[in-house]
C-alpha atoms as a PDB file:
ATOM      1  CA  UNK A   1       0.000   0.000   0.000  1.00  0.00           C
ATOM      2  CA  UNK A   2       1.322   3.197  -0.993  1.00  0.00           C
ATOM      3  CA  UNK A   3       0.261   6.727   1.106  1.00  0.00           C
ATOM      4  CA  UNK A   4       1.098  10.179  -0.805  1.00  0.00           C
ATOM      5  CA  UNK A   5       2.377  13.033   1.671  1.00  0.00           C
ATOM      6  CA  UNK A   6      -0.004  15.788   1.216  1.00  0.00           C
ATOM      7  CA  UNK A   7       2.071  19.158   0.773  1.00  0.00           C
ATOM      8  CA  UNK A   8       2.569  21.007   4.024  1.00  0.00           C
ATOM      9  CA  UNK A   9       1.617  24.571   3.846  1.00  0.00           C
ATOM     10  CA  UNK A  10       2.922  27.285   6.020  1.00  0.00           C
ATOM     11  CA  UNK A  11       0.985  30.166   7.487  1.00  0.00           C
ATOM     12  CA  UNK A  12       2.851  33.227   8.466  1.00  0.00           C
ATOM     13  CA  UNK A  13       1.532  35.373  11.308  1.00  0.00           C
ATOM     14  CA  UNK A  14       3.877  37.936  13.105  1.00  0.00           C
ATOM     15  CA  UNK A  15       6.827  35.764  13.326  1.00  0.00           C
ATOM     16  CA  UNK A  16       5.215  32.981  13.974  1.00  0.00           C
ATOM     17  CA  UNK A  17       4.585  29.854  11.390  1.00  0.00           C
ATOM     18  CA  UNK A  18       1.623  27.513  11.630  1.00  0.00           C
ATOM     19  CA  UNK A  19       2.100  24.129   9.607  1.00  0.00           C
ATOM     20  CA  UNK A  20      -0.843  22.953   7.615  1.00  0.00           C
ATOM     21  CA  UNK A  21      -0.372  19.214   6.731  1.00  0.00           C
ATOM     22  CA  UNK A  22      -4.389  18.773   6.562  1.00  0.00           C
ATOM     23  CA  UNK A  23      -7.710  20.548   5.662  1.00  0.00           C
ATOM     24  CA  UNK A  24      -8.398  19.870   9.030  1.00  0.00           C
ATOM     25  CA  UNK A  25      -5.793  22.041  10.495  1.00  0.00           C
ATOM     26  CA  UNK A  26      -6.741  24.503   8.260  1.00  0.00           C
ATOM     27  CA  UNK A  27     -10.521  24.428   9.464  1.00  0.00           C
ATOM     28  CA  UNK A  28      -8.442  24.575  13.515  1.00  0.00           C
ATOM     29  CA  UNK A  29      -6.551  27.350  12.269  1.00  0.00           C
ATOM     30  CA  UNK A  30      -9.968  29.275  10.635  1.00  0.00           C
ATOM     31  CA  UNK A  31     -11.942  28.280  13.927  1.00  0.00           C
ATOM     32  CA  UNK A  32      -9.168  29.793  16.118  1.00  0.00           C
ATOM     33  CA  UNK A  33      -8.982  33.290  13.765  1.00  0.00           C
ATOM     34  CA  UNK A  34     -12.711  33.754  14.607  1.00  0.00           C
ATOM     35  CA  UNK A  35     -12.714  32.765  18.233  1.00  0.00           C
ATOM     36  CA  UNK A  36      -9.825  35.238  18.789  1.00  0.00           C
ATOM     37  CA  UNK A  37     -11.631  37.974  17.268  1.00  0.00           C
ATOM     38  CA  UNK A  38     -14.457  37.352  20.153  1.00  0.00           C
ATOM     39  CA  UNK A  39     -14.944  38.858  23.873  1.00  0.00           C
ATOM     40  CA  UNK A  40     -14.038  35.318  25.926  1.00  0.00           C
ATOM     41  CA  UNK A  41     -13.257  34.952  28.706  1.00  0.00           C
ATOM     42  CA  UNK A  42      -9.288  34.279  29.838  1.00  0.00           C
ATOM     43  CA  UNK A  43      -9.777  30.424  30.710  1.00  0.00           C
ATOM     44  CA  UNK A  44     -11.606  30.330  27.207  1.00  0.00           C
ATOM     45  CA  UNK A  45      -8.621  32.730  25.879  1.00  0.00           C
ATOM     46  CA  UNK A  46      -5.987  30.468  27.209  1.00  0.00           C
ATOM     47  CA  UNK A  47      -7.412  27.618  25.717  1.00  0.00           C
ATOM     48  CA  UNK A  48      -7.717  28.704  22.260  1.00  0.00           C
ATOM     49  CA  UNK A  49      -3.969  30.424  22.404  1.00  0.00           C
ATOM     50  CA  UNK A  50      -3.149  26.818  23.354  1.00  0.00           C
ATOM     51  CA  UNK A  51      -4.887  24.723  20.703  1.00  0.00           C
ATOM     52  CA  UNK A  52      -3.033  27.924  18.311  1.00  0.00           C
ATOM     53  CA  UNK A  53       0.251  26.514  19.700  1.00  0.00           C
ATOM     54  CA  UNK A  54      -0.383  22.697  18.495  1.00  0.00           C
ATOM     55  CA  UNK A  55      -0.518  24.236  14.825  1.00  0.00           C
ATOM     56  CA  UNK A  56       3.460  24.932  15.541  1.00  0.00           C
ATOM     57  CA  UNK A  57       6.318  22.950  14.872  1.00  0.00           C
ATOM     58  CA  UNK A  58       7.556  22.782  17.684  1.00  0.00           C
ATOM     59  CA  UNK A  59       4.540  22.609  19.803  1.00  0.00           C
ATOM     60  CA  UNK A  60       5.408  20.407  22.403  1.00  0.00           C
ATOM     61  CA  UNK A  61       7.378  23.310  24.040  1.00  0.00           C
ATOM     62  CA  UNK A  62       4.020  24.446  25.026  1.00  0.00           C
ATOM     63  CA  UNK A  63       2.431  21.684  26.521  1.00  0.00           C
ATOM     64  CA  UNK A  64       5.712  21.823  28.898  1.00  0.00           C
ATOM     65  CA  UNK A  65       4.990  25.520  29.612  1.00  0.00           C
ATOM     66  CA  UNK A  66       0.653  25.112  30.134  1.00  0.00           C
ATOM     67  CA  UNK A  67       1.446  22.329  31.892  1.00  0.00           C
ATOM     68  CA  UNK A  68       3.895  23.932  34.147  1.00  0.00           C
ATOM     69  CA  UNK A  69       1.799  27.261  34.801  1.00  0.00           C
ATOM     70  CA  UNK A  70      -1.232  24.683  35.824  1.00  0.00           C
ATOM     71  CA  UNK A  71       1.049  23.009  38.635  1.00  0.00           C
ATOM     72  CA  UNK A  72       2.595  26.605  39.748  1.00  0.00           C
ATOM     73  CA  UNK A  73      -1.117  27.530  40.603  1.00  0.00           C
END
């Protein structure tokens, strides 16, 4: 059985880069863009700048630092 790589696509933003390997990160990344234009509220806030960070490279970094601020409280 033979899988094809779909192309990755990169989404600039500030100087941050978002990697796009599926139409569904693409629909995470759209969901995000609207939610962040909303009044939430910060645990709401916090979550969606989180799910942002899993569209990173290098998002594990993140889940270190969330996790982290969670047992600090």
């Amino acid at each position: 059985m033979i899988f094809k790589m779909a192309k990755s696509k990169i989404i600039k933003e500030g100087n941050k880069k978002y990697v796009i390997d599926e139409k569904m990160d693409l629909v995470i990344f759209n969901k995000i863009k609207e939610l962040e234009k909303l009044k939430l509220n910060k645990k709401d806030r916090e979550m969606v700048r989180l799910i942002k960070t899993q569209l990173e490279k290098d998002w594990r970094k993140y889940l270190v630092q969330y996790l982290n601020e969670i047992r600090n409280k």
